[in-house]
Protein backbone atom coordinates (compact mmCIF):
# COMPACT_ATOMS: atom_id res chain seq x y z
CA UNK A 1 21.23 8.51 -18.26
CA UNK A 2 21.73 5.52 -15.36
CA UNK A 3 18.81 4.60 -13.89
CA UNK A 4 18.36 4.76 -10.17
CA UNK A 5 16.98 0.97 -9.40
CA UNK A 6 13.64 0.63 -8.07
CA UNK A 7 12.29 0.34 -4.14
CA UNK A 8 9.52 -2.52 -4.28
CA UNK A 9 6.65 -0.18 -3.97
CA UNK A 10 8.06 1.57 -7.23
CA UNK A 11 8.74 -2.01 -9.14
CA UNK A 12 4.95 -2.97 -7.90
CA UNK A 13 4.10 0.98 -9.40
CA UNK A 14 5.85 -0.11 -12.74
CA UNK A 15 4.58 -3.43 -13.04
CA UNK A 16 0.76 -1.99 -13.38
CA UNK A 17 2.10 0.71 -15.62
CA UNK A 18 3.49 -1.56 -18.04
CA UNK A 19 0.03 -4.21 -18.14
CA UNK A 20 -1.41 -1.09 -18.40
CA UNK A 21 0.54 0.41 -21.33
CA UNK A 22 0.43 3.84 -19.06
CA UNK A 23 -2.47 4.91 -17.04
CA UNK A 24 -4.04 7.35 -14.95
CA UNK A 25 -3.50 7.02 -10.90
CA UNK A 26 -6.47 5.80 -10.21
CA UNK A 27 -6.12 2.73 -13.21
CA UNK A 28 -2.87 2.17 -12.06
CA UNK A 29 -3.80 2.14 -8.35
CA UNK A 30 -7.05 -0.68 -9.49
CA UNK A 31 -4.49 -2.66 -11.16
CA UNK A 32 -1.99 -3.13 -8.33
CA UNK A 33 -1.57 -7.03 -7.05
CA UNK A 34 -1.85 -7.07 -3.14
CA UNK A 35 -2.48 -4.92 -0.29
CA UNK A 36 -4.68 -1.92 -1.05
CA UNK A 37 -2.41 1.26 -1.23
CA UNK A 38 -3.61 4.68 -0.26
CA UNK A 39 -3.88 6.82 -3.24
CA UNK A 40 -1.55 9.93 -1.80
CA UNK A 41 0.89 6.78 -1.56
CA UNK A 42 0.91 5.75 -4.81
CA UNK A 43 0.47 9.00 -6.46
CA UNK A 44 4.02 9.72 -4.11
CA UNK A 45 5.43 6.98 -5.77
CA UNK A 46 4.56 7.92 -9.07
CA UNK A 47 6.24 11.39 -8.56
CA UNK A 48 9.32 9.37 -7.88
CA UNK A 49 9.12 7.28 -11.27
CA UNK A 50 8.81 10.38 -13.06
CA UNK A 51 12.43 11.76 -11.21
CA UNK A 52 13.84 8.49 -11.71
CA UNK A 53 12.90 8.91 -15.50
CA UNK A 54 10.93 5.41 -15.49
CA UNK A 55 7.72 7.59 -16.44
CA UNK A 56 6.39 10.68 -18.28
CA UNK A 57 3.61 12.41 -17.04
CA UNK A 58 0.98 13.43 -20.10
CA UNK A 59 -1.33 16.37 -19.71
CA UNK A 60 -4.99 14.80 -20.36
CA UNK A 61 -7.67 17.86 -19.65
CA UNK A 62 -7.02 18.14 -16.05
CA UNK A 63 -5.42 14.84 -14.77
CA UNK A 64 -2.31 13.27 -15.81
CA UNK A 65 -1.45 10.19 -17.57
CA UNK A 66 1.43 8.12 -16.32
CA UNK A 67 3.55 6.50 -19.78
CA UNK A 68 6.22 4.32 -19.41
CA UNK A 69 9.53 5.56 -20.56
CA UNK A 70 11.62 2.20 -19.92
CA UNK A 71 10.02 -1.47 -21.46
CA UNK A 72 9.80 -4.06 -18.44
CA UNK A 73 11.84 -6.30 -20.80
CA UNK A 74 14.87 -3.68 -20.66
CA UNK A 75 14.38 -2.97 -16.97
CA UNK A 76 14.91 -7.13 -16.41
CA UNK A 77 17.97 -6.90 -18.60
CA UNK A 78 19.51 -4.60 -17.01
CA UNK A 79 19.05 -5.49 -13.51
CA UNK A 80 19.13 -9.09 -13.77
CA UNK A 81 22.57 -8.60 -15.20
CA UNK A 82 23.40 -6.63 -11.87
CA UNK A 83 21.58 -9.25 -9.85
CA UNK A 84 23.82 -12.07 -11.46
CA UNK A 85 27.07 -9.79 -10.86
CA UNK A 86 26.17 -8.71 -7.11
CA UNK A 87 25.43 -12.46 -6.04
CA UNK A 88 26.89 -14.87 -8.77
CA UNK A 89 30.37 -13.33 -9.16
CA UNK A 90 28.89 -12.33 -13.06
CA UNK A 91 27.85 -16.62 -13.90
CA UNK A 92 24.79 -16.94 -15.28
CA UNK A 93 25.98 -21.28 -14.47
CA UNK A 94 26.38 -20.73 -11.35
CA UNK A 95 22.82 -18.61 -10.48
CA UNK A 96 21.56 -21.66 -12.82
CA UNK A 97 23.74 -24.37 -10.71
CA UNK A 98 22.25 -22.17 -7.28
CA UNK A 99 18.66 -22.74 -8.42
CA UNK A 100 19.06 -26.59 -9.15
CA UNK A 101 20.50 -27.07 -5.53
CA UNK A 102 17.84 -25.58 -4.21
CA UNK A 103 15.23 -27.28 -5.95
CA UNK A 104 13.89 -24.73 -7.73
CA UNK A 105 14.70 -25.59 -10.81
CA UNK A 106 13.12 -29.64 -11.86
CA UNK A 107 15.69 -31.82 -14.46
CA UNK A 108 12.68 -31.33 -17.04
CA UNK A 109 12.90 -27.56 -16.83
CA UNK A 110 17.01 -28.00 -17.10
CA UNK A 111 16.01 -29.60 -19.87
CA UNK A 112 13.84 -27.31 -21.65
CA UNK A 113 16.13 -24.67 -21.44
CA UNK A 114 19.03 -26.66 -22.79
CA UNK A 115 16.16 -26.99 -25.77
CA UNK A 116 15.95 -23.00 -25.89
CA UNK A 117 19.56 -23.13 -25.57
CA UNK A 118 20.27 -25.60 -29.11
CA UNK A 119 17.06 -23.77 -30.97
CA UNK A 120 18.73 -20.33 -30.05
CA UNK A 121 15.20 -18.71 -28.75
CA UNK A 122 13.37 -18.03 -25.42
């Protein structure tokens, strides 16, 4: 199944989920970074997670239990490989070469990830 990609409010949704490990609304709405968010919100947003197939709801008594159903490591993967395509015609060098021209990236983090790069590990 493709995965719709996420609005922010959903990505900020899934980013508490997965420090969480899953959670109820009310965890996952004490967790969130930022702003406060009105509970009908997030509980909206949730509802969209679950149709996007990012979550599973779990029947707990009478509440239910947002899981994940997608790791934050695969959700990266696969849309920093669409992120690369849509703005860096697909090269990974030239997102890298984008960075260093904008000074975001310093020589000594170049080269710590040419370090990563020889040792063949992140």
């Amino acid at each position: 199944m493709e995965l719709e990609k996420l609005t922010i409010q959903e990505e900020e949704a899934m980013l508490s989920i997965w420090q969480l490990k899953g959670g109820f609304i009310k965890e996952i709405l004490d967790n969130l970074k930022g702003d406060s968010v009105p509970y009908t919100t997030l509980a909206s947003t949730i509802k969209n997670l679950v149709k996007k197939g990012y979550v599973r709801p779990v029947a707990y008594a009478n509440a239910k239990r947002y899981e994940p159903l997608i790791s934050a490591e695969e959700y990266k993967a696969k849309y920093m490989n669409s992120f690369v395509g849509d703005y860096f015609r697909s090269s990974y060098k030239e997102m890298v070469s984008f960075f260093v021209k904008e000074e975001k990236l310093s020589e000594n983090e170049l080269k710590e990830i040419m370090e990563m790069i020889k040792n063949g590990k992140s």
